[in-house]
Protein backbone atom coordinates (compact mmCIF):
# COMPACT_ATOMS: atom_id res chain seq x y z
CA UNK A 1 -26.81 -31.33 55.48
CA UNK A 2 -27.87 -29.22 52.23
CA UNK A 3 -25.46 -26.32 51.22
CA UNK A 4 -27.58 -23.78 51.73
CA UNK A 5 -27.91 -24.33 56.06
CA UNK A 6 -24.26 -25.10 55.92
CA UNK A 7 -23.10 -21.95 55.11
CA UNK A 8 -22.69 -19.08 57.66
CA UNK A 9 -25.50 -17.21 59.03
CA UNK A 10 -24.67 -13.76 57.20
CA UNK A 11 -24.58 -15.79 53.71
CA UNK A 12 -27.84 -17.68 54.40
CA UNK A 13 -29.27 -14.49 55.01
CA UNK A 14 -28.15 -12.77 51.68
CA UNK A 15 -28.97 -16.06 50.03
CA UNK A 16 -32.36 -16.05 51.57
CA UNK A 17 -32.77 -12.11 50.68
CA UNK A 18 -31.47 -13.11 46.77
CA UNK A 19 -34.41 -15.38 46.71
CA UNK A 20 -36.97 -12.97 47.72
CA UNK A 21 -36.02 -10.46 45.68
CA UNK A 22 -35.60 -12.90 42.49
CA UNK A 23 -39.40 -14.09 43.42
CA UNK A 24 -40.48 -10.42 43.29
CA UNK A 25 -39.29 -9.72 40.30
CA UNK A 26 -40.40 -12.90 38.48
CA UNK A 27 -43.95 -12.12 40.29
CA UNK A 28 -43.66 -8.97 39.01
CA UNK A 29 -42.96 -9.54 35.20
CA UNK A 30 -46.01 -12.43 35.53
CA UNK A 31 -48.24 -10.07 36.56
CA UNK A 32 -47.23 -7.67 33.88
CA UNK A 33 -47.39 -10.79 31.04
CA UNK A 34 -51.07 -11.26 32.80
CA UNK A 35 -51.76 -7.47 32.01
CA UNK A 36 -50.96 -7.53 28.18
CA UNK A 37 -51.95 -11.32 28.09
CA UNK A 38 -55.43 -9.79 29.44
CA UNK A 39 -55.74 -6.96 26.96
CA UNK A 40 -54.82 -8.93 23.72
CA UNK A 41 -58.00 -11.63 25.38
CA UNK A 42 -60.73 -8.75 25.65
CA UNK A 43 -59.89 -6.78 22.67
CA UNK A 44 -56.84 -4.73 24.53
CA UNK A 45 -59.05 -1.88 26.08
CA UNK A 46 -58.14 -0.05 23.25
CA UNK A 47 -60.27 3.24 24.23
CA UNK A 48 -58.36 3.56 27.23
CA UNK A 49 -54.97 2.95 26.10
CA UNK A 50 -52.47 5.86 24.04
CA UNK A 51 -52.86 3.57 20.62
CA UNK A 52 -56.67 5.48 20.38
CA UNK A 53 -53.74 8.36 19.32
CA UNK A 54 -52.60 6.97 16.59
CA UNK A 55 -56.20 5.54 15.59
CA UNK A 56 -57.60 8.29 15.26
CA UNK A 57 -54.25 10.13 13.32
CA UNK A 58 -54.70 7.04 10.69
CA UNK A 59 -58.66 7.82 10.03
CA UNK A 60 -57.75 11.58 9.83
CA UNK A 61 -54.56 11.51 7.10
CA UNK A 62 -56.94 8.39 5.31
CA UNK A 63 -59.30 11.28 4.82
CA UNK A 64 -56.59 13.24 4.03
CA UNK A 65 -57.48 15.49 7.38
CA UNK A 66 -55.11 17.32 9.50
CA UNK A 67 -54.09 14.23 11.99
CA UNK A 68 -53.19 16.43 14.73
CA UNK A 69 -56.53 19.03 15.00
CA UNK A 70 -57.57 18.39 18.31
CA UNK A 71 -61.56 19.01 18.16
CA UNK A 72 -61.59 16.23 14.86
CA UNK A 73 -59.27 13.88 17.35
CA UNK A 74 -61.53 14.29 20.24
CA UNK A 75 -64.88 13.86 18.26
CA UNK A 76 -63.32 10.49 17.14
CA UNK A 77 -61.99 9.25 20.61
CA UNK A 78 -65.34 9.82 21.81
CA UNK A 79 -66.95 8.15 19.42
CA UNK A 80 -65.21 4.87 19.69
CA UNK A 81 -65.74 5.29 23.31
CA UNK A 82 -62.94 7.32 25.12
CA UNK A 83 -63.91 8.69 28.38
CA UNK A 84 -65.64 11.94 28.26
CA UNK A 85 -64.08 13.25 31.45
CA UNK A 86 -60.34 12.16 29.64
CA UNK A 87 -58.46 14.73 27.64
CA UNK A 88 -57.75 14.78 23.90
CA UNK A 89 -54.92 12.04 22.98
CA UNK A 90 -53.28 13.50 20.34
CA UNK A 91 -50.35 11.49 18.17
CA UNK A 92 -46.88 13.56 18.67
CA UNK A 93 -44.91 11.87 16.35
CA UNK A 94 -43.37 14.17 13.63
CA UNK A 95 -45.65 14.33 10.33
CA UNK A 96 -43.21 11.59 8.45
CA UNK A 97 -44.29 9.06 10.86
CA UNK A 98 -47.52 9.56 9.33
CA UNK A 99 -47.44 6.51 6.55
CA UNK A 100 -46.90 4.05 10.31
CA UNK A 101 -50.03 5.23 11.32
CA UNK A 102 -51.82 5.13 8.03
CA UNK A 103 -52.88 1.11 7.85
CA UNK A 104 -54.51 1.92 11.59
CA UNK A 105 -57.36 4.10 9.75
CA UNK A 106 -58.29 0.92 7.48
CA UNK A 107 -59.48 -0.94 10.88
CA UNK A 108 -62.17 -0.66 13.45
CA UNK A 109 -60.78 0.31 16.77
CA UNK A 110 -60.77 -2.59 18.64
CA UNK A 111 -59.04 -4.95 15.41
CA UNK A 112 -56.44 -1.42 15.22
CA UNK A 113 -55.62 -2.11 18.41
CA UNK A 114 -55.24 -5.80 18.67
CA UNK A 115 -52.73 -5.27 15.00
CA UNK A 116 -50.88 -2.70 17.05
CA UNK A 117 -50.29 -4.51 20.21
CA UNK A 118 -48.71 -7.50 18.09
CA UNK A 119 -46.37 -5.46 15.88
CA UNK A 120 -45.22 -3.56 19.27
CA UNK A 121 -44.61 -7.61 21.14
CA UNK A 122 -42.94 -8.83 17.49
CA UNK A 123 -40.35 -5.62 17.62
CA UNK A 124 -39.80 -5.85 21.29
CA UNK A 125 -39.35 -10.14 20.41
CA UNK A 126 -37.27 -9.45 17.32
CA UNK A 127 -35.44 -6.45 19.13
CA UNK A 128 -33.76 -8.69 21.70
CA UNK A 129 -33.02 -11.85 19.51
CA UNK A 130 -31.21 -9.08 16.88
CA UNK A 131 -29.15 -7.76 19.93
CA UNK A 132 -28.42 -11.04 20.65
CA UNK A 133 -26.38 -11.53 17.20
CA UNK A 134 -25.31 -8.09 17.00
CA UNK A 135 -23.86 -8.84 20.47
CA UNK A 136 -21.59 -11.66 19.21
CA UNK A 137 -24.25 -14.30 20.19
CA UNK A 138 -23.02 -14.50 23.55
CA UNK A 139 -23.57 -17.66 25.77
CA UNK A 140 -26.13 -18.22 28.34
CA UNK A 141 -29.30 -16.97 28.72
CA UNK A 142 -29.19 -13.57 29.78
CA UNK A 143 -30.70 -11.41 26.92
CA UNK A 144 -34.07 -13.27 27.82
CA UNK A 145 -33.98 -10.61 30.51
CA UNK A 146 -35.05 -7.75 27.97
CA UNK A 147 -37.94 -9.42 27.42
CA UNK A 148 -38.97 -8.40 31.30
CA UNK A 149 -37.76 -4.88 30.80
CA UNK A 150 -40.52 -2.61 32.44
CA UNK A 151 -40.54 0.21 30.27
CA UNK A 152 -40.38 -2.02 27.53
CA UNK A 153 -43.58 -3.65 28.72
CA UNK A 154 -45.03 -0.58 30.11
CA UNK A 155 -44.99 -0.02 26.02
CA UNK A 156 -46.63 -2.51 24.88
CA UNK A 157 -49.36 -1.87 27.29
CA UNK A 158 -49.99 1.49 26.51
CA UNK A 159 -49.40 1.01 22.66
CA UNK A 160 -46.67 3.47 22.54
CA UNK A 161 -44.09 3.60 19.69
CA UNK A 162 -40.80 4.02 21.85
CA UNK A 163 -40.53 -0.42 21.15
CA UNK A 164 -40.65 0.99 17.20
CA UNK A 165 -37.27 3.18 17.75
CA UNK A 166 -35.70 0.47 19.79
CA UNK A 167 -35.98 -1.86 17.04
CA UNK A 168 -34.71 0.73 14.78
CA UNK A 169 -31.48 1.08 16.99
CA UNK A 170 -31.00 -2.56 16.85
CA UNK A 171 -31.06 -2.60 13.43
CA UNK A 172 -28.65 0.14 12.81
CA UNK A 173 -25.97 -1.39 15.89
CA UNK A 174 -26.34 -5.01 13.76
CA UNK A 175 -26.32 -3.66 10.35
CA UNK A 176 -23.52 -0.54 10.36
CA UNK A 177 -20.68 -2.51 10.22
CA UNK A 178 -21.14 -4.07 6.78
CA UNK A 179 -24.66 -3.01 5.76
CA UNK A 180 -24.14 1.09 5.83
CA UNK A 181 -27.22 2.36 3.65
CA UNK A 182 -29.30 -0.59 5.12
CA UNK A 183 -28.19 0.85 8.61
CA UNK A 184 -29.60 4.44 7.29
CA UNK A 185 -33.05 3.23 6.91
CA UNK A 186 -33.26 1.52 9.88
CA UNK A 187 -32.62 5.01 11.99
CA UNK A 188 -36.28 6.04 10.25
CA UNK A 189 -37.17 4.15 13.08
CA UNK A 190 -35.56 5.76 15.52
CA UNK A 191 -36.68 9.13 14.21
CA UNK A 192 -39.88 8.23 15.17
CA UNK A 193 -39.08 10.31 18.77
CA UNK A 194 -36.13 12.08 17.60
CA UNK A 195 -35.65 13.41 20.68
CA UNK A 196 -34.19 10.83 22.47
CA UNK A 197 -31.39 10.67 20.20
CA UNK A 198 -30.00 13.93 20.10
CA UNK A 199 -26.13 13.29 21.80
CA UNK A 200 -26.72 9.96 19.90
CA UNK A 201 -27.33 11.75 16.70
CA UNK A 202 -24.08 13.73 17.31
CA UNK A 203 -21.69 11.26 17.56
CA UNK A 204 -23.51 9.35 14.46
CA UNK A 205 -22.96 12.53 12.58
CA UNK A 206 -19.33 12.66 13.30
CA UNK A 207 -18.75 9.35 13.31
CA UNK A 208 -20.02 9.05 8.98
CA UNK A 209 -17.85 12.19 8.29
CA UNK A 210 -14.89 10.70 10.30
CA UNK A 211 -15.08 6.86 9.15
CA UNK A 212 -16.96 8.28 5.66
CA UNK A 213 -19.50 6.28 6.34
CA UNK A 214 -21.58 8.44 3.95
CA UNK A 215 -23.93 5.11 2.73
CA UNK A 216 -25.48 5.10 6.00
CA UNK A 217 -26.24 8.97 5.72
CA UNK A 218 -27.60 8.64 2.65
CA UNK A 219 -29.83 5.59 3.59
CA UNK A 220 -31.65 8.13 6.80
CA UNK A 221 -31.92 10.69 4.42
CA UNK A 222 -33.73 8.77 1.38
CA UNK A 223 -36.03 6.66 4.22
CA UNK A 224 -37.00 10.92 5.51
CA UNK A 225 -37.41 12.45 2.25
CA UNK A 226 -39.76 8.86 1.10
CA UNK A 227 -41.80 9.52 4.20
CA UNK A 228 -41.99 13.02 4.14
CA UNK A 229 -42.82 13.28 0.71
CA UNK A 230 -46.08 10.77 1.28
CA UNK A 231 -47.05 12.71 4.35
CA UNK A 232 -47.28 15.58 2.72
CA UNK A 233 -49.54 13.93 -0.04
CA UNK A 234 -51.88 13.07 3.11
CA UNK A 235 -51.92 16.15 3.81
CA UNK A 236 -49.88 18.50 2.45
CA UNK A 237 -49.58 21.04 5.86
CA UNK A 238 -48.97 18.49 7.91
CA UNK A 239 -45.71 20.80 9.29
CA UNK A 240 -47.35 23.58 10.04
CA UNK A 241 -50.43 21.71 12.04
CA UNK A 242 -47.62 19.85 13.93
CA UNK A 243 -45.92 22.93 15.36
CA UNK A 244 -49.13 24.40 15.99
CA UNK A 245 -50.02 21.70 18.11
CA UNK A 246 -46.35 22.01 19.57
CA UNK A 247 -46.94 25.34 20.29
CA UNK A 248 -50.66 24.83 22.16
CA UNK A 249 -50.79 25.82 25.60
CA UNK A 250 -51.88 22.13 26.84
CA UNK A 251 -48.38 20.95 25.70
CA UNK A 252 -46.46 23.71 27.03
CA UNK A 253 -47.99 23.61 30.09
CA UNK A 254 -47.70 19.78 30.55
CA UNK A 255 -45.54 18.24 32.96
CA UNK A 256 -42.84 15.66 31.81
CA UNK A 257 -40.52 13.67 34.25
CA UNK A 258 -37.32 14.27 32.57
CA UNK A 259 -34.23 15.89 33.90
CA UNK A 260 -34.25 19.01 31.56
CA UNK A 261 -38.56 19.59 32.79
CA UNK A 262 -37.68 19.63 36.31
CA UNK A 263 -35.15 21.98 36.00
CA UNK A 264 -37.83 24.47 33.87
CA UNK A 265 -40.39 23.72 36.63
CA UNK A 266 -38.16 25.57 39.29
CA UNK A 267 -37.71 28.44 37.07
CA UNK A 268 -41.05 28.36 34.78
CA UNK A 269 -40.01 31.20 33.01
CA UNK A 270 -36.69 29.82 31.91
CA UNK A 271 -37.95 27.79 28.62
CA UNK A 272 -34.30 27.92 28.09
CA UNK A 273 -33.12 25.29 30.83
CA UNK A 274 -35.32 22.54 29.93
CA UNK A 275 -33.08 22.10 26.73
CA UNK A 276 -29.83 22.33 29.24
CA UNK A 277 -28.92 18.86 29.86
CA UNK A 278 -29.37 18.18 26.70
CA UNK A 279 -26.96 20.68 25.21
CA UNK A 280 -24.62 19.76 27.52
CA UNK A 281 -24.85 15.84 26.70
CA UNK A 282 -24.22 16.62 23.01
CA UNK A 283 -21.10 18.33 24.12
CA UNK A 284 -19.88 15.49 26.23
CA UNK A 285 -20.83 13.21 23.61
CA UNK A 286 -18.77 14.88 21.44
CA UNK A 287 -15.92 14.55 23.70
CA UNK A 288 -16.39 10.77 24.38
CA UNK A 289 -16.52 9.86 20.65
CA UNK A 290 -13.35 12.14 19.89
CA UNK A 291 -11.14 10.60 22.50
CA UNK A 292 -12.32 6.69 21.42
CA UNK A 293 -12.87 7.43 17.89
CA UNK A 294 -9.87 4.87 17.15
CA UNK A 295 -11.26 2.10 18.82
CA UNK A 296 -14.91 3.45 18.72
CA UNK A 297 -17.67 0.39 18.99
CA UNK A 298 -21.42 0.86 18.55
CA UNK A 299 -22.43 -1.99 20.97
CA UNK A 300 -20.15 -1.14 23.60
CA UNK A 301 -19.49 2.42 23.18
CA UNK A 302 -22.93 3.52 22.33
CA UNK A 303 -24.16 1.75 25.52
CA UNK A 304 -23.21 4.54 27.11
CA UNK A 305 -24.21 7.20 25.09
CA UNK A 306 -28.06 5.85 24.62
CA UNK A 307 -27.97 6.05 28.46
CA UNK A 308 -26.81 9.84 28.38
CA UNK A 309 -29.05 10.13 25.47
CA UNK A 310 -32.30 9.26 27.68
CA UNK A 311 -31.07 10.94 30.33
CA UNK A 312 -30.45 14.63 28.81
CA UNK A 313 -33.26 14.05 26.67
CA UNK A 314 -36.21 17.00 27.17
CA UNK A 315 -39.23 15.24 26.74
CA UNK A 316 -39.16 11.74 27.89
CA UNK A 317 -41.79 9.20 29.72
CA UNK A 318 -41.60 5.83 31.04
CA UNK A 319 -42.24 4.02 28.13
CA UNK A 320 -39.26 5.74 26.24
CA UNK A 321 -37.03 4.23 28.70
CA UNK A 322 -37.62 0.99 26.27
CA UNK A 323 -34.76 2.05 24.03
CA UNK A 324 -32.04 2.01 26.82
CA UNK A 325 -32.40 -1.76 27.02
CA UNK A 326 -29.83 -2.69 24.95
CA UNK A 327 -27.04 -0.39 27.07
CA UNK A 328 -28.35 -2.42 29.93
CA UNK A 329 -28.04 -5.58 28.33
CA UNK A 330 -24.74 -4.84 27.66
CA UNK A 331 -24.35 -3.86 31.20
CA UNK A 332 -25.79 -7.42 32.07
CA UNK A 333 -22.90 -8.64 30.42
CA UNK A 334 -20.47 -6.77 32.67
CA UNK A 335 -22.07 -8.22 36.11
CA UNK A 336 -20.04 -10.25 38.58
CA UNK A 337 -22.83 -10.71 41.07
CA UNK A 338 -25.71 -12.13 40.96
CA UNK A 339 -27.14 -8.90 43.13
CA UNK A 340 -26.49 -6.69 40.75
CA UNK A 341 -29.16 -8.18 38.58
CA UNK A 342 -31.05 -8.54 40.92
CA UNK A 343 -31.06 -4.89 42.02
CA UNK A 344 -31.51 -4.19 37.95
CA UNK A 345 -34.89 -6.30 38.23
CA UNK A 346 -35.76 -5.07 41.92
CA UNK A 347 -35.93 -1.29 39.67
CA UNK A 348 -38.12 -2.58 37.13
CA UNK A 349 -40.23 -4.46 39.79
CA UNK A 350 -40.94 -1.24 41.52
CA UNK A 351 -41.87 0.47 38.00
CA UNK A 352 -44.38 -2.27 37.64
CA UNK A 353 -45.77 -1.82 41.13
CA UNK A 354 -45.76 2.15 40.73
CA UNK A 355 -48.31 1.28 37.30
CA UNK A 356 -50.23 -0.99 38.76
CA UNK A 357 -50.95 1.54 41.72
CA UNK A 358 -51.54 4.26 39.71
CA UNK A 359 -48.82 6.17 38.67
CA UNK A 360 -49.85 8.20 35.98
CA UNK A 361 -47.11 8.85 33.37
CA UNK A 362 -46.21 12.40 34.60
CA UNK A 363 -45.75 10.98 37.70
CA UNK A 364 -42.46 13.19 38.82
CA UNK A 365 -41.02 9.52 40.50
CA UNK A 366 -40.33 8.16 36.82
CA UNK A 367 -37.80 11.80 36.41
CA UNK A 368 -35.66 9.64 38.59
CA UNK A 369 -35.20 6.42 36.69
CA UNK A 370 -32.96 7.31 33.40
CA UNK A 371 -30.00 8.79 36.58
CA UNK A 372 -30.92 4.73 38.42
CA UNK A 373 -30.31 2.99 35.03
CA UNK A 374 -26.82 5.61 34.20
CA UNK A 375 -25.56 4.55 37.53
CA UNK A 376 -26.31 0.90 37.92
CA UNK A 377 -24.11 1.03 34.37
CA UNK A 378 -21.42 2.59 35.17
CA UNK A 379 -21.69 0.54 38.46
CA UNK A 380 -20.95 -2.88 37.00
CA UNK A 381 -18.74 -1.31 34.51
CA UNK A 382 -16.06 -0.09 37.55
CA UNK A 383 -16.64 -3.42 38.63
CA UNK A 384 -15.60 -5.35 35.37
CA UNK A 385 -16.01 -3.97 31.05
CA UNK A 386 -15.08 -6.95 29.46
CA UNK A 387 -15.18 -6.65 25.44
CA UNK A 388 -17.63 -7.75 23.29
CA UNK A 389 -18.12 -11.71 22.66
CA UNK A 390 -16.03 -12.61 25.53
CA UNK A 391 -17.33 -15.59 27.62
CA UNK A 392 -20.14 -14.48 30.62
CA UNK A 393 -18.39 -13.89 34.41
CA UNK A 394 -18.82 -17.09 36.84
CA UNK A 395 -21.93 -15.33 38.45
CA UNK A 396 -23.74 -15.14 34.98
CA UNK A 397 -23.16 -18.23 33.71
CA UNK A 398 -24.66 -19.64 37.16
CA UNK A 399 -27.61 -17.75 36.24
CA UNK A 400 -28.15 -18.65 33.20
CA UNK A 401 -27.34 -22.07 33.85
């Protein structure tokens, strides 16, 4: 008799249900390797995917054009072969993320697309392995679970540059405790959607002034002021054609599934409330630094802030979900059951399933997921925190057996 139909009905069954849900999940993540695995094999679609954005940005500031005039955009999109019946996709990254998107404007589309799509899998690659060693180089195999993060891969198929600010918080987490100025120019990266990072970028602040820390200050604000400087040689009112497009009614009017958006959407008038959470995460992130500034630890510590970070943050899409993986990896670390990874992938299973349905990235569904991945953290946190470097739980190591 095998183990498995010797044990009582009521554990078969959860054993049974453990190995349904596992197969999901590892059905899901194929199909999703299938989908990027597809688009890298017939030149990665790159007309219908958000990397035409940045395209297009690269062949404007290469002509030392405005990147972000919408009519020059379109007339390029359409060109290369964008839908006629799609709107305008416009590049939103601040005007000093303009030298990333420069090289783009020396390609075709298609070869643009294909170079994009394989700096976006090497960051999301390197972005786990450096977590890894930042991490202590814990045992077992867990962290090759980040490499089936949804979001993450939900990224990479859409050619987004949320995997670019991950790697750049990666960086900083393995460099800031002996490498500070290093550290600095890493967070360029993560300035790439500053808005994710505002509680984040609170604590940071405090945290160089109250550990005078002041190399790794100095290392954000010399990678900025390099950056800025050579955007503004592209073109030199780059600012102002960035808040005008900030200011155009399709982006006001645009709906975004984050936390601060749906609260603006019950009172439209209120502009004020979609910036609500967020003001009141940079207060409580205040708070938390202040009372474990003494014993204050990027990787476990800031686990919890990126997650309040995403969470509060005012504009936010699936994709940028990407940068809370290391906070979950972390919280991988902290699991006693094998269930509770399981319901971790189960969550990124039905992301997959929601894309591959149709589920456009306003979708108001998505709103939901930054709260799922807060509370599954603090979940297996009550349930066990061990410290950094300390050996895997019993249920972990069987898993990564």
């Amino acid at each position: 008799m095998n183990e498995t139909t010797s044990l009582p009905p009521l554990q078969r069954l959860k054993r049974l249900l453990e190995l349904i849900l596992i197969a999901a999940c590892l059905l899901g993540f194929a199909s999703m390797l299938v989908g990027i695995g597809h688009l890298l094999a017939t030149g990665n679609h790159p007309a219908t995917r958000d990397v035409i954005s940045y395209w297009a940005a690269g062949q404007q500031v290469a002509a030392h054009a405005n990147p972000y005039d919408a009519d020059a955009v379109l007339q390029l999109e359409r060109a290369a072969g964008f839908s006629t019946n799609s709107p305008v996709l416009i590049m939103r990254n601040p005007p000093y993320a303009l030298p990333l998107v420069l090289p783009l404007g020396a390609f075709p589309l298609t070869a643009a697309s294909l170079l994009w799509s394989l700096l976006l899998i090497a960051s999301l690659t390197l972005s786990v392995h450096l977590f890894w060693i930042a991490s202590g180089r814990p045992a077992g195999k867990l962290r090759l679970l980040g490499y089936a993060f949804a979001p993450a891969l939900a990224c990479v198929m859409t050619g987004q540059t949320a995997i670019f600010a991950l790697l750049g918080l990666v960086l900083f987490l393995l460099l800031q405790r002996k490498h500070g100025f290093a550290a600095g120019l890493s967070l360029w990266l993560c300035l790439l959607k500053p808005h994710l990072f505002l509680p984040f970028a609170a604590v940071l602040l405090l945290w160089i002034i109250v550990s005078r820390r002041y190399s790794v200050l100095i290392g954000a604000v010399v990678a900025l002021a390099a950056s800025s400087a050579f955007a503004l040689w592209l073109d030199p009112s780059a600012w102002s054609h960035y808040i005008q497009l900030l200011r155009s009614p399709g982006v006001q009017a645009e709906f975004i599934p984050s936390l601060g958006h749906g609260l603006r959407a019950i009172y439209p008038r209120a502009a004020w409330l979609q910036y609500l959470p967020t003001a009141v995460g940079c207060c409580w992130a205040v708070w938390f630094y202040v009372h474990r500034r003494k014993t204050w630890d990027w990787i476990e510590d800031g686990a919890l802030l990126i997650l309040v970070s995403l969470t509060v943050s005012p504009y936010v899409w699936i994709t940028d979900h990407a940068i809370v993986l290391p906070a979950l990896l972390v919280g991988v670390r902290r699991t006693t059951t094998r269930m509770q990874i399981i319901v971790l992938g189960l969550a990124c299973l039905a992301i997959e399933v929601a894309q591959f349905k149709g589920a456009s990235m306003h979708s108001a569904v998505f709103m939901f997921a930054p709260l799922f991945w807060l509370g599954w953290y603090f979940y297996v946190s009550r349930r066990r925190a061990p410290s950094a470097g300390t050996a895997p739980s019993p249920a972990m190591a069987a898993i990564a057996a």
